[in-house]
N, C-alpha and C. Protein backbone atom coordinates (compact mmCIF):
# COMPACT_ATOMS: atom_id res chain seq x y z
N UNK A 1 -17.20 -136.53 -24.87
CA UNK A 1 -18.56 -136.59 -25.35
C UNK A 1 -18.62 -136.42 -26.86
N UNK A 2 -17.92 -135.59 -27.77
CA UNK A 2 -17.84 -135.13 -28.52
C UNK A 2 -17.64 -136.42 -29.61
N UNK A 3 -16.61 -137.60 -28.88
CA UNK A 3 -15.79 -138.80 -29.61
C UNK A 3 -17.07 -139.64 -29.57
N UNK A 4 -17.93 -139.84 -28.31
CA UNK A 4 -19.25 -140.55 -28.37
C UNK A 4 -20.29 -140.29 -29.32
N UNK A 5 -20.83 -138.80 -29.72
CA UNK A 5 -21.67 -138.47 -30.15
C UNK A 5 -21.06 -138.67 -31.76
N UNK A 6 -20.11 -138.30 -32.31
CA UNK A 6 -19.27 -138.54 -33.90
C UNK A 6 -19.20 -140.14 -34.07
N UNK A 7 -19.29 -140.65 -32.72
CA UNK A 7 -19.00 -142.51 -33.08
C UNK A 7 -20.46 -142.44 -33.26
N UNK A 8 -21.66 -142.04 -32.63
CA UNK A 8 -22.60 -142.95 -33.14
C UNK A 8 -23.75 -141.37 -34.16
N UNK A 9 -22.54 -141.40 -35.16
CA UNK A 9 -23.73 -140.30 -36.38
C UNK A 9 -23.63 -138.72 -36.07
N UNK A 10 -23.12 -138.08 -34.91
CA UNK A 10 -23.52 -137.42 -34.83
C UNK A 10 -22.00 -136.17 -35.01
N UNK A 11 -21.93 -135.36 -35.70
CA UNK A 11 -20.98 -134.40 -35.63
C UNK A 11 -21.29 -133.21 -35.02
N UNK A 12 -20.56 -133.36 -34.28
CA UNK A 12 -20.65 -131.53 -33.44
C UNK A 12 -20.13 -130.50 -33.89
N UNK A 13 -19.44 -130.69 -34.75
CA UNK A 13 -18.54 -129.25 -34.75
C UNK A 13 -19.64 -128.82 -36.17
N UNK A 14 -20.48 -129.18 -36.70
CA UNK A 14 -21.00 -128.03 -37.94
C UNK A 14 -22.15 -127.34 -36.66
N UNK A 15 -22.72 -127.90 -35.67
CA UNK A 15 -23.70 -127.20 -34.95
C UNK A 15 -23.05 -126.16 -34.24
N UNK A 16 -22.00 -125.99 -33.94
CA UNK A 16 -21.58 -124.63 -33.16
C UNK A 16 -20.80 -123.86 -33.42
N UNK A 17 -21.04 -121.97 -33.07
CA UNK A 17 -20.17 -121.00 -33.50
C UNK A 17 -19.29 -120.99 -32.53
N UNK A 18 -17.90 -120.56 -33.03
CA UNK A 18 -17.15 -119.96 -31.69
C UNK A 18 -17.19 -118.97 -31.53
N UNK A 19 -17.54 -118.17 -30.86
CA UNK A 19 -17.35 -116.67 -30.41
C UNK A 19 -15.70 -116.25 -29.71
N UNK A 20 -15.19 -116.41 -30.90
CA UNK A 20 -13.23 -116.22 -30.24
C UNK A 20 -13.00 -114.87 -30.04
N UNK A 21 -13.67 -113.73 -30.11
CA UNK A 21 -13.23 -112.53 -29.71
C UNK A 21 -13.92 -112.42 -28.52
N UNK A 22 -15.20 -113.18 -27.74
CA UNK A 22 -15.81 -113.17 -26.36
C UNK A 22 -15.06 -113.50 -25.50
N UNK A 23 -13.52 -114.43 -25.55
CA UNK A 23 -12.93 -114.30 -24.45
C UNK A 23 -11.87 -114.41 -24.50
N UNK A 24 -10.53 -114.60 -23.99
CA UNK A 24 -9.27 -114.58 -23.67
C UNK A 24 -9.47 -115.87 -24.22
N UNK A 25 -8.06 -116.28 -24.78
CA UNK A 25 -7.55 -117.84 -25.56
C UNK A 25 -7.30 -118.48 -24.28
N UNK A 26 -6.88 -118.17 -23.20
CA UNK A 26 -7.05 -119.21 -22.12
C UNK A 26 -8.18 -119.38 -21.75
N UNK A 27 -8.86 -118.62 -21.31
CA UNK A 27 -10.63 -119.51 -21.94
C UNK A 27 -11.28 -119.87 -22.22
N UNK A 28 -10.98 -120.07 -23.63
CA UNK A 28 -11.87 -120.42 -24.92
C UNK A 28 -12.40 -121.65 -24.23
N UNK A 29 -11.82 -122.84 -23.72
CA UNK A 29 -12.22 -124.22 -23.64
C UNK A 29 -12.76 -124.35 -22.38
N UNK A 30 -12.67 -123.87 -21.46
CA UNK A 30 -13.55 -123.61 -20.50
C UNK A 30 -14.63 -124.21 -19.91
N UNK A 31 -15.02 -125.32 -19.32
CA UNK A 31 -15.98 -126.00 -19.32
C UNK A 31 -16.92 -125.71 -18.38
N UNK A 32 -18.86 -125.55 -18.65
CA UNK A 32 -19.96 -124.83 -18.24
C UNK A 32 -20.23 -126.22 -17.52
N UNK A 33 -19.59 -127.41 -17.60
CA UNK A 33 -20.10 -128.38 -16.95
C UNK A 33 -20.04 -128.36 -15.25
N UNK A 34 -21.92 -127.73 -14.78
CA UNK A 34 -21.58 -128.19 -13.26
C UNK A 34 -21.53 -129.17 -12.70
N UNK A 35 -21.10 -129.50 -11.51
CA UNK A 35 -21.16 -130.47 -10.35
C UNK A 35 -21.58 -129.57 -9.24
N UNK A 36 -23.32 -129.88 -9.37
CA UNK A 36 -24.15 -129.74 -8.22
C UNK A 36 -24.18 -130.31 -7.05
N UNK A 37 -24.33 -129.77 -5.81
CA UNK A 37 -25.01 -130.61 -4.44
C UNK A 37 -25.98 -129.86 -4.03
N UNK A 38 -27.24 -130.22 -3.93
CA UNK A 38 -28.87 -129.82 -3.65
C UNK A 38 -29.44 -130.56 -2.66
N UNK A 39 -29.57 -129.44 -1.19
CA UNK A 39 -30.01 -129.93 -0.10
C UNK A 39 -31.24 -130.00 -0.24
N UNK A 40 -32.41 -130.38 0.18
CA UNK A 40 -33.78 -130.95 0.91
C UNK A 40 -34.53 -131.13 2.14
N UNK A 41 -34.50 -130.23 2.75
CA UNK A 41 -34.58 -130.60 4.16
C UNK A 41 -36.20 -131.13 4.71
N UNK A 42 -37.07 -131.11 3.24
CA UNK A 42 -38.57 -131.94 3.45
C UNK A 42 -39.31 -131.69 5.06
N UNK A 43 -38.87 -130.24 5.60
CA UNK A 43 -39.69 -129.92 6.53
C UNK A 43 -41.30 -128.76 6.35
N UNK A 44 -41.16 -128.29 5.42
CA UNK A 44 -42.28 -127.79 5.05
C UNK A 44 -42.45 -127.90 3.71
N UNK A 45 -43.87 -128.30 4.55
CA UNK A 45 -44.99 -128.96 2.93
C UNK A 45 -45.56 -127.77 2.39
N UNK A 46 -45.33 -126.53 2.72
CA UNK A 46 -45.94 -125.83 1.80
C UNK A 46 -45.26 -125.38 0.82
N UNK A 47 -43.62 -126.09 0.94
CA UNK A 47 -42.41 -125.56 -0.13
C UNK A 47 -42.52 -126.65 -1.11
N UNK A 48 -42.29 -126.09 -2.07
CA UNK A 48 -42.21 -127.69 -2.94
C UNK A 48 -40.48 -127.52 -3.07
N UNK A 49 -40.43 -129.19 -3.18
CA UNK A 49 -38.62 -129.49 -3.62
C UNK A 49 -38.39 -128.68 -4.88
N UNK A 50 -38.31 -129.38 -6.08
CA UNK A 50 -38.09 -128.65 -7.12
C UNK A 50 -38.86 -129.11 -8.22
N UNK A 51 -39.59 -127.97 -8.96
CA UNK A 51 -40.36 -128.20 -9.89
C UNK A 51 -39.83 -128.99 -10.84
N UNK A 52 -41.27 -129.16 -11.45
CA UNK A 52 -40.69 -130.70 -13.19
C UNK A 52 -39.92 -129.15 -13.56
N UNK A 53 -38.86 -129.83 -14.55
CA UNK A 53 -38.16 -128.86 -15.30
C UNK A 53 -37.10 -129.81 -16.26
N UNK A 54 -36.75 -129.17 -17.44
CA UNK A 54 -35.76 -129.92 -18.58
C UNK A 54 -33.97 -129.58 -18.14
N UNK A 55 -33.47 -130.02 -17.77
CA UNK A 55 -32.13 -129.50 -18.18
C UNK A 55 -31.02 -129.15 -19.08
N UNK A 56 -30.55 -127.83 -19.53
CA UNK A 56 -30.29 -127.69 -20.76
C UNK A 56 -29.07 -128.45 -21.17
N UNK A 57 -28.28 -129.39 -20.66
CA UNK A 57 -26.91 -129.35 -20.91
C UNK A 57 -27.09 -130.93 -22.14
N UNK A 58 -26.12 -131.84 -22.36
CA UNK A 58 -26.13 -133.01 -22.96
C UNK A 58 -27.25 -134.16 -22.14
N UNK A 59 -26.22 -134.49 -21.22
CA UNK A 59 -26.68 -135.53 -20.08
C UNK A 59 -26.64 -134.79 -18.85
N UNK A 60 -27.51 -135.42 -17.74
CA UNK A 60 -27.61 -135.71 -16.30
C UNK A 60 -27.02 -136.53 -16.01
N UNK A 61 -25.76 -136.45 -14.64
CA UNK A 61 -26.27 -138.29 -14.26
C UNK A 61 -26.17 -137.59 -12.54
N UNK A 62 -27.22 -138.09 -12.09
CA UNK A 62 -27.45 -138.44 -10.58
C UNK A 62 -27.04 -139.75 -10.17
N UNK A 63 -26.43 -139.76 -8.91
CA UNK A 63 -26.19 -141.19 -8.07
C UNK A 63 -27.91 -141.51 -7.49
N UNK A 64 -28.20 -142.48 -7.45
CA UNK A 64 -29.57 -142.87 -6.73
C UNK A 64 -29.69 -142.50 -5.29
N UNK A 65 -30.46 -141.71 -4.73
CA UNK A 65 -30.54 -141.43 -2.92
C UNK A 65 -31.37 -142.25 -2.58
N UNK A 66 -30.62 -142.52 -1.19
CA UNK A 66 -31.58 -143.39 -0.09
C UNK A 66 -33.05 -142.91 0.36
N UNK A 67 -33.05 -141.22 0.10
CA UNK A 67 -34.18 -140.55 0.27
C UNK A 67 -35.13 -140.42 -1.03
N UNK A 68 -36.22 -140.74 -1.01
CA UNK A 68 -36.87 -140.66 -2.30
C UNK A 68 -37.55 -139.39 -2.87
N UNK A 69 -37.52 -138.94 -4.07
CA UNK A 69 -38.55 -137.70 -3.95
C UNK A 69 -37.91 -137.65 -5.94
N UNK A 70 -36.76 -138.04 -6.48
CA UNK A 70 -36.88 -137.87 -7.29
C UNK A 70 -37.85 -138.82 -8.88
N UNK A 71 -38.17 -137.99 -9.22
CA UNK A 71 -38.97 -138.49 -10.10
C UNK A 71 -39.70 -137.97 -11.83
N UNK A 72 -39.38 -139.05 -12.74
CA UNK A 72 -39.50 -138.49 -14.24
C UNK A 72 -40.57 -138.95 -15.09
N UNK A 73 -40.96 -137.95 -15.61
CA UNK A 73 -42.26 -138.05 -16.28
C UNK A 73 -41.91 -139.26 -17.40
N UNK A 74 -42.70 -140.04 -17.18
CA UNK A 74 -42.84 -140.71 -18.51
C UNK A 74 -43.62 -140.36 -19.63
N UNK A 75 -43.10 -140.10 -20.44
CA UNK A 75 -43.78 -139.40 -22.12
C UNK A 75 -45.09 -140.34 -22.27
N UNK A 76 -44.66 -141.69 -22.52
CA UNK A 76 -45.59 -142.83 -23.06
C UNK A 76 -46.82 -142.71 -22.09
N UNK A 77 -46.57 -143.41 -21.09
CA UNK A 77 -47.63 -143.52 -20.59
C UNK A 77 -48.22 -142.38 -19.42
N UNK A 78 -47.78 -141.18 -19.47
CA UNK A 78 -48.53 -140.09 -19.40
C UNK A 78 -48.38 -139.62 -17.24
N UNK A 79 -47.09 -140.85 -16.82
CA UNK A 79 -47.24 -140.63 -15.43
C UNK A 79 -45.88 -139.77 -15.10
N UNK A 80 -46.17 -139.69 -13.44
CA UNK A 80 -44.57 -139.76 -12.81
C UNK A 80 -44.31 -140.58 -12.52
N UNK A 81 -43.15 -141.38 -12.26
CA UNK A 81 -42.41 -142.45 -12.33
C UNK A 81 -41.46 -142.29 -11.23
N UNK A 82 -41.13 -142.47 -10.38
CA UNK A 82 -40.66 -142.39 -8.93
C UNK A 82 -39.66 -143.57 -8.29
N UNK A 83 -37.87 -142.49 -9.13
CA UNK A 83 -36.93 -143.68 -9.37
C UNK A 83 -36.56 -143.88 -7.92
N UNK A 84 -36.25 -143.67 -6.78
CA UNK A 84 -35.93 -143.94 -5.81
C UNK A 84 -36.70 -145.39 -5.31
N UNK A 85 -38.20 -145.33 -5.45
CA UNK A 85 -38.78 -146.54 -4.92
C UNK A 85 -38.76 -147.78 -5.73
N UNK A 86 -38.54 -147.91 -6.98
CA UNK A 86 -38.83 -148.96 -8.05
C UNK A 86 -37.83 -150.01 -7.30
N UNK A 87 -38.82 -151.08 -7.43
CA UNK A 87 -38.82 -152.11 -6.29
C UNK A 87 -38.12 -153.42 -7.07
N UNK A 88 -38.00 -153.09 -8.56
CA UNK A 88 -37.19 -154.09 -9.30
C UNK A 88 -35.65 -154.08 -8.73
N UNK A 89 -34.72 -153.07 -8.42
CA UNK A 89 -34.02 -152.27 -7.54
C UNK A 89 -33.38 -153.02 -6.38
N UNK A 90 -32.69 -153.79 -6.29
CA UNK A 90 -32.23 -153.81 -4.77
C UNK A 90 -31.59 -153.04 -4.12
N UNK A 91 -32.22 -152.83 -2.99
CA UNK A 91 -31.50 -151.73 -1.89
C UNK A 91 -29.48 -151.90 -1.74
N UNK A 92 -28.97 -152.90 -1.73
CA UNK A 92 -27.86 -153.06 -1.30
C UNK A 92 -26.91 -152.80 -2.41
N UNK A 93 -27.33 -152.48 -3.50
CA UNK A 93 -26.63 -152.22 -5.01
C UNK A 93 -26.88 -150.54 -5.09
N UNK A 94 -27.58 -149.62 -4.36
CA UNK A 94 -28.20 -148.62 -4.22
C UNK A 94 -26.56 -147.37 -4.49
N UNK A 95 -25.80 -147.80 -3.73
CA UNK A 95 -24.58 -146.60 -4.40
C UNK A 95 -23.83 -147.14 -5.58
N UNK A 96 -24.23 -148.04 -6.38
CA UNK A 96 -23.50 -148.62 -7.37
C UNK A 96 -24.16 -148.55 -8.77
N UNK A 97 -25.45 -147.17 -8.23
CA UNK A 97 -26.21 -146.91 -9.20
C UNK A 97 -26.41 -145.04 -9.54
N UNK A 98 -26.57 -144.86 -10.84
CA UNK A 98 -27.10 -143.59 -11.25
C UNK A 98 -28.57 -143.48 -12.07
N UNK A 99 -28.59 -142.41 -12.13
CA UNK A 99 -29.37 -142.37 -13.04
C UNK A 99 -29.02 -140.99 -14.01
N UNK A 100 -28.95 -141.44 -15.52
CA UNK A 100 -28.79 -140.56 -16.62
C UNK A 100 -30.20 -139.94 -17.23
N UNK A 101 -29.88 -138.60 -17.30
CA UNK A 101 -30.98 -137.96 -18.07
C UNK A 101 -30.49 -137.03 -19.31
N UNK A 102 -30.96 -137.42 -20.33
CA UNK A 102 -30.90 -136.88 -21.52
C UNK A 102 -31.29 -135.22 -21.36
N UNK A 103 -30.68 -134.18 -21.91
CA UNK A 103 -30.77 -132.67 -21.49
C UNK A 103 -31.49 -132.11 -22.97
N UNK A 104 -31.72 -131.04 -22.89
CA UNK A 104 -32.39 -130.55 -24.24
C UNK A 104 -31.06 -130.12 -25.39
N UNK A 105 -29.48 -130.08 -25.25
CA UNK A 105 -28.12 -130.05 -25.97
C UNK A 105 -28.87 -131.50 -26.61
N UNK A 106 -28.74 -132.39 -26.16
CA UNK A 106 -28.69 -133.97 -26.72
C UNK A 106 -29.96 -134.07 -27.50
N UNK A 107 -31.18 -133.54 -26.72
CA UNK A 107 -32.48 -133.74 -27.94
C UNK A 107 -32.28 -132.97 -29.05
N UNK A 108 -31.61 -131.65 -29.04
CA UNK A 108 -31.36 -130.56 -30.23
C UNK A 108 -30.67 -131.35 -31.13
N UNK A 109 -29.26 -132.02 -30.70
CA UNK A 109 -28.05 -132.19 -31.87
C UNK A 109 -28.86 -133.86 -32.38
N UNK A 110 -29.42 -134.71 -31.52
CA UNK A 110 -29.90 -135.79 -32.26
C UNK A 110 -31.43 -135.03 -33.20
N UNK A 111 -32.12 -134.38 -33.19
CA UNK A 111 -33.25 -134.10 -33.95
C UNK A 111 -34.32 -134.66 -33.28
N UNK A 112 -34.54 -134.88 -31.88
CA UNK A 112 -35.69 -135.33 -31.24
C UNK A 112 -35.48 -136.68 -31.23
N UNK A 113 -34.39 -137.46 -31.77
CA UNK A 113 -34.47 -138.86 -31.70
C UNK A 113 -34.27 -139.40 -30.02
N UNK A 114 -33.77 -138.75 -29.25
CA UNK A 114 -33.32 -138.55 -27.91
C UNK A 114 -34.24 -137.40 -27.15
N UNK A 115 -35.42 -137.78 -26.14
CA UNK A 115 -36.14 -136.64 -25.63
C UNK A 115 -35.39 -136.04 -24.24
N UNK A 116 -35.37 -135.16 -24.06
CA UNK A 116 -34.90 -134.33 -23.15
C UNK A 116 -36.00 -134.91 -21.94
N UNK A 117 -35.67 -135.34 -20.59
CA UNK A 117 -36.08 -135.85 -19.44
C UNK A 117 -36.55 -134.79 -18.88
N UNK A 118 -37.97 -134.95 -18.95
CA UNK A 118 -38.66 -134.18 -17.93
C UNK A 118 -38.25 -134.63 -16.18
N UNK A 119 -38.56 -133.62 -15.24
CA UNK A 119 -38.06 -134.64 -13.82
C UNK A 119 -38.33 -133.14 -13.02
N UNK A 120 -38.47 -133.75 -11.79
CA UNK A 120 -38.78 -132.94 -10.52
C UNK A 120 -38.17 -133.83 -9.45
N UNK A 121 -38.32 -132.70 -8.28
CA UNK A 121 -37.82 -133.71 -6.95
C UNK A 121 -39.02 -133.40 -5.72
N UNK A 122 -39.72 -134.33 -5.62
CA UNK A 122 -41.23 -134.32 -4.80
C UNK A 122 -40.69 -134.55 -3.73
N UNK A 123 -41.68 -133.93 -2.66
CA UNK A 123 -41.58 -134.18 -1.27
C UNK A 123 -42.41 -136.05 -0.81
N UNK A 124 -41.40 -136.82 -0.45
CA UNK A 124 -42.52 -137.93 -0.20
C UNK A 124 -42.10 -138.58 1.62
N UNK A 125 -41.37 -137.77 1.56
CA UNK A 125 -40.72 -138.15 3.21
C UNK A 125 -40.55 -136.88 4.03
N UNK A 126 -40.17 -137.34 5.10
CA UNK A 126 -39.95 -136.04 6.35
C UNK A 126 -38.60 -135.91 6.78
N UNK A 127 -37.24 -136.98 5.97
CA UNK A 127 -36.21 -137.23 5.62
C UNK A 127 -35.52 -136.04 4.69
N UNK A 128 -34.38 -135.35 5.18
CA UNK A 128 -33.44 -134.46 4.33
C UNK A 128 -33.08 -135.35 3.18
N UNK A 129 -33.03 -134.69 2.06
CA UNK A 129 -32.58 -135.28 1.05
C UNK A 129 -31.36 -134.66 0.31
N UNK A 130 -29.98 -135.24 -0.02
CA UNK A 130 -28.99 -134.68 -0.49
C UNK A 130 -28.78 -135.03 -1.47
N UNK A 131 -28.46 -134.56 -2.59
CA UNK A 131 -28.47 -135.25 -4.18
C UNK A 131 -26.93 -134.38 -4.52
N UNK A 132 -26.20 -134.92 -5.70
CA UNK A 132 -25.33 -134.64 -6.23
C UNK A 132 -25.52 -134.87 -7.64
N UNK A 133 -25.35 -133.60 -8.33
CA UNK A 133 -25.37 -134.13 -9.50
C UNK A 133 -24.77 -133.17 -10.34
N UNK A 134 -24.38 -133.86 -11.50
CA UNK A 134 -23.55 -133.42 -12.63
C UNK A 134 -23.76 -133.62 -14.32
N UNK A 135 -23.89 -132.42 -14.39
CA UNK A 135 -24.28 -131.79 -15.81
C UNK A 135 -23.29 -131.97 -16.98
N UNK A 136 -23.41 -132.42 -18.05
CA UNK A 136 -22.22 -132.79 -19.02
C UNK A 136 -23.21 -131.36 -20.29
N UNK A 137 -22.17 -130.26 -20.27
CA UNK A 137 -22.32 -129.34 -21.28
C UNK A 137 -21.69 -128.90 -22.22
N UNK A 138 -21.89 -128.30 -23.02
CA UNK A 138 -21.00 -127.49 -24.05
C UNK A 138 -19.85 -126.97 -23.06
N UNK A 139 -18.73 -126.27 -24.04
CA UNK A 139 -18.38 -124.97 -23.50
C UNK A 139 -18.72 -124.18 -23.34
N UNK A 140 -18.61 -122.73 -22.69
CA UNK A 140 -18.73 -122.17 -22.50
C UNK A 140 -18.90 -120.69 -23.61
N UNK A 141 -18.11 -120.80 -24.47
CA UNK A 141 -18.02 -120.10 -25.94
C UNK A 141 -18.41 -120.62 -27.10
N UNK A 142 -19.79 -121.65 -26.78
CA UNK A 142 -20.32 -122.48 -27.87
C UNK A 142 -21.59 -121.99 -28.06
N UNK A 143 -22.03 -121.53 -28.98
CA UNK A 143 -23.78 -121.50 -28.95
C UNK A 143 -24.19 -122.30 -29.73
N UNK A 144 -25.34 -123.55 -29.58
CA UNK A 144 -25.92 -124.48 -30.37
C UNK A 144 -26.88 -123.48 -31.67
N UNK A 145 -26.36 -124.17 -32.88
CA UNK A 145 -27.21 -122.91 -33.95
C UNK A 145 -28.69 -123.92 -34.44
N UNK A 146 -29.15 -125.23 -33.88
CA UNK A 146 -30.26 -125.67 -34.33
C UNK A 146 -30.83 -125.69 -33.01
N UNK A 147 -30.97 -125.32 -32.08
CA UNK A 147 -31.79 -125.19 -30.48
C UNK A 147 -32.90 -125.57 -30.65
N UNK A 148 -33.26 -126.29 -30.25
CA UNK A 148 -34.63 -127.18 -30.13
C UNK A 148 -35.56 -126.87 -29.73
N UNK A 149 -36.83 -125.85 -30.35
CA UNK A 149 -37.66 -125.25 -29.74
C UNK A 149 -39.22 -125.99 -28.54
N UNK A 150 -39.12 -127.48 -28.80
CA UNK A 150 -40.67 -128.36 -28.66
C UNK A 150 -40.52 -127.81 -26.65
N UNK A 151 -41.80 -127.80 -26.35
CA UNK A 151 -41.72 -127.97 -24.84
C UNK A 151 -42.35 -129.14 -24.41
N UNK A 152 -42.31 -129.32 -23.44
CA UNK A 152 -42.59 -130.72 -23.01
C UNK A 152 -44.34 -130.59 -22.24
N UNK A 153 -44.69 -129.33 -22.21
CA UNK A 153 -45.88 -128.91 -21.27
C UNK A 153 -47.01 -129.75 -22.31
């Protein structure tokens, strides 16, 4: 990520401290990057799936589910946007697809030129929904020193 972000403008290494006495030298590099799996079981409507919320890391990328419910605010025109159903989409290309979301790491180090993806996962079926997904982050012994204060509310 680091070779991507320096190829197009962007240097990482003046934005972060190391904190080298916080851990053992076999640690230092350590990667905070998870790989999530988040069940759904869309049997009660009085639970909600998961609230809109930003994710702090670089990128998102989700594989697309057969079950629908995820969905991202569009800035511009002021909606939710509900990637599972978009009908431009063919169904049979459906595992040969993701979807990337920009995290609030990536809106900080670009200066807002890149907005951090608002997104939730709505109940729109009576269908379990299983998602996998994976977070591209700093290390673990990195603290970003320009943190991007804007909220998205």
């Amino acid at each position: 990520m680091e070779t991507l972000l320096c190829g197009a403008g962007y240097d990482l290494s003046s934005l972060y401290q190391v904190h080298k006495e916080a851990e053992p030298v076999a640690q230092r590099r350590r990667s905070a990057s998870p790989l999530d799996l988040f069940f759904y079981p869309n049997i009660d409507c009085s639970v909600r799936n998961l609230d809109p919320h930003l994710d702090p890391g670089y990128v998102t990328v989700v594989p697309r589910s057969q079950v629908p419910g995820l969905e991202v605010f569009g800035r511009k025109i002021g909606k939710w946007i509900q990637v599972e159903n978009n009908r431009s989409v063919r169904d049979r290309d459906l595992f040969q697809q993701v979807v990337v979301f920009v995290g609030e790491e990536m809106q900080s180090i670009t200066h807002g030129k890149y907005h951090a993806a608002v997104h939730r996962v709505a109940r729109v079926t009576d269908k379990a929904r299983l998602s996998m997904v994976f977070e591209l982050r700093p290390p673990v012994n990195y603290v970003l020193q320009n943190r991007a204060t804007e909220t998205w509310r």
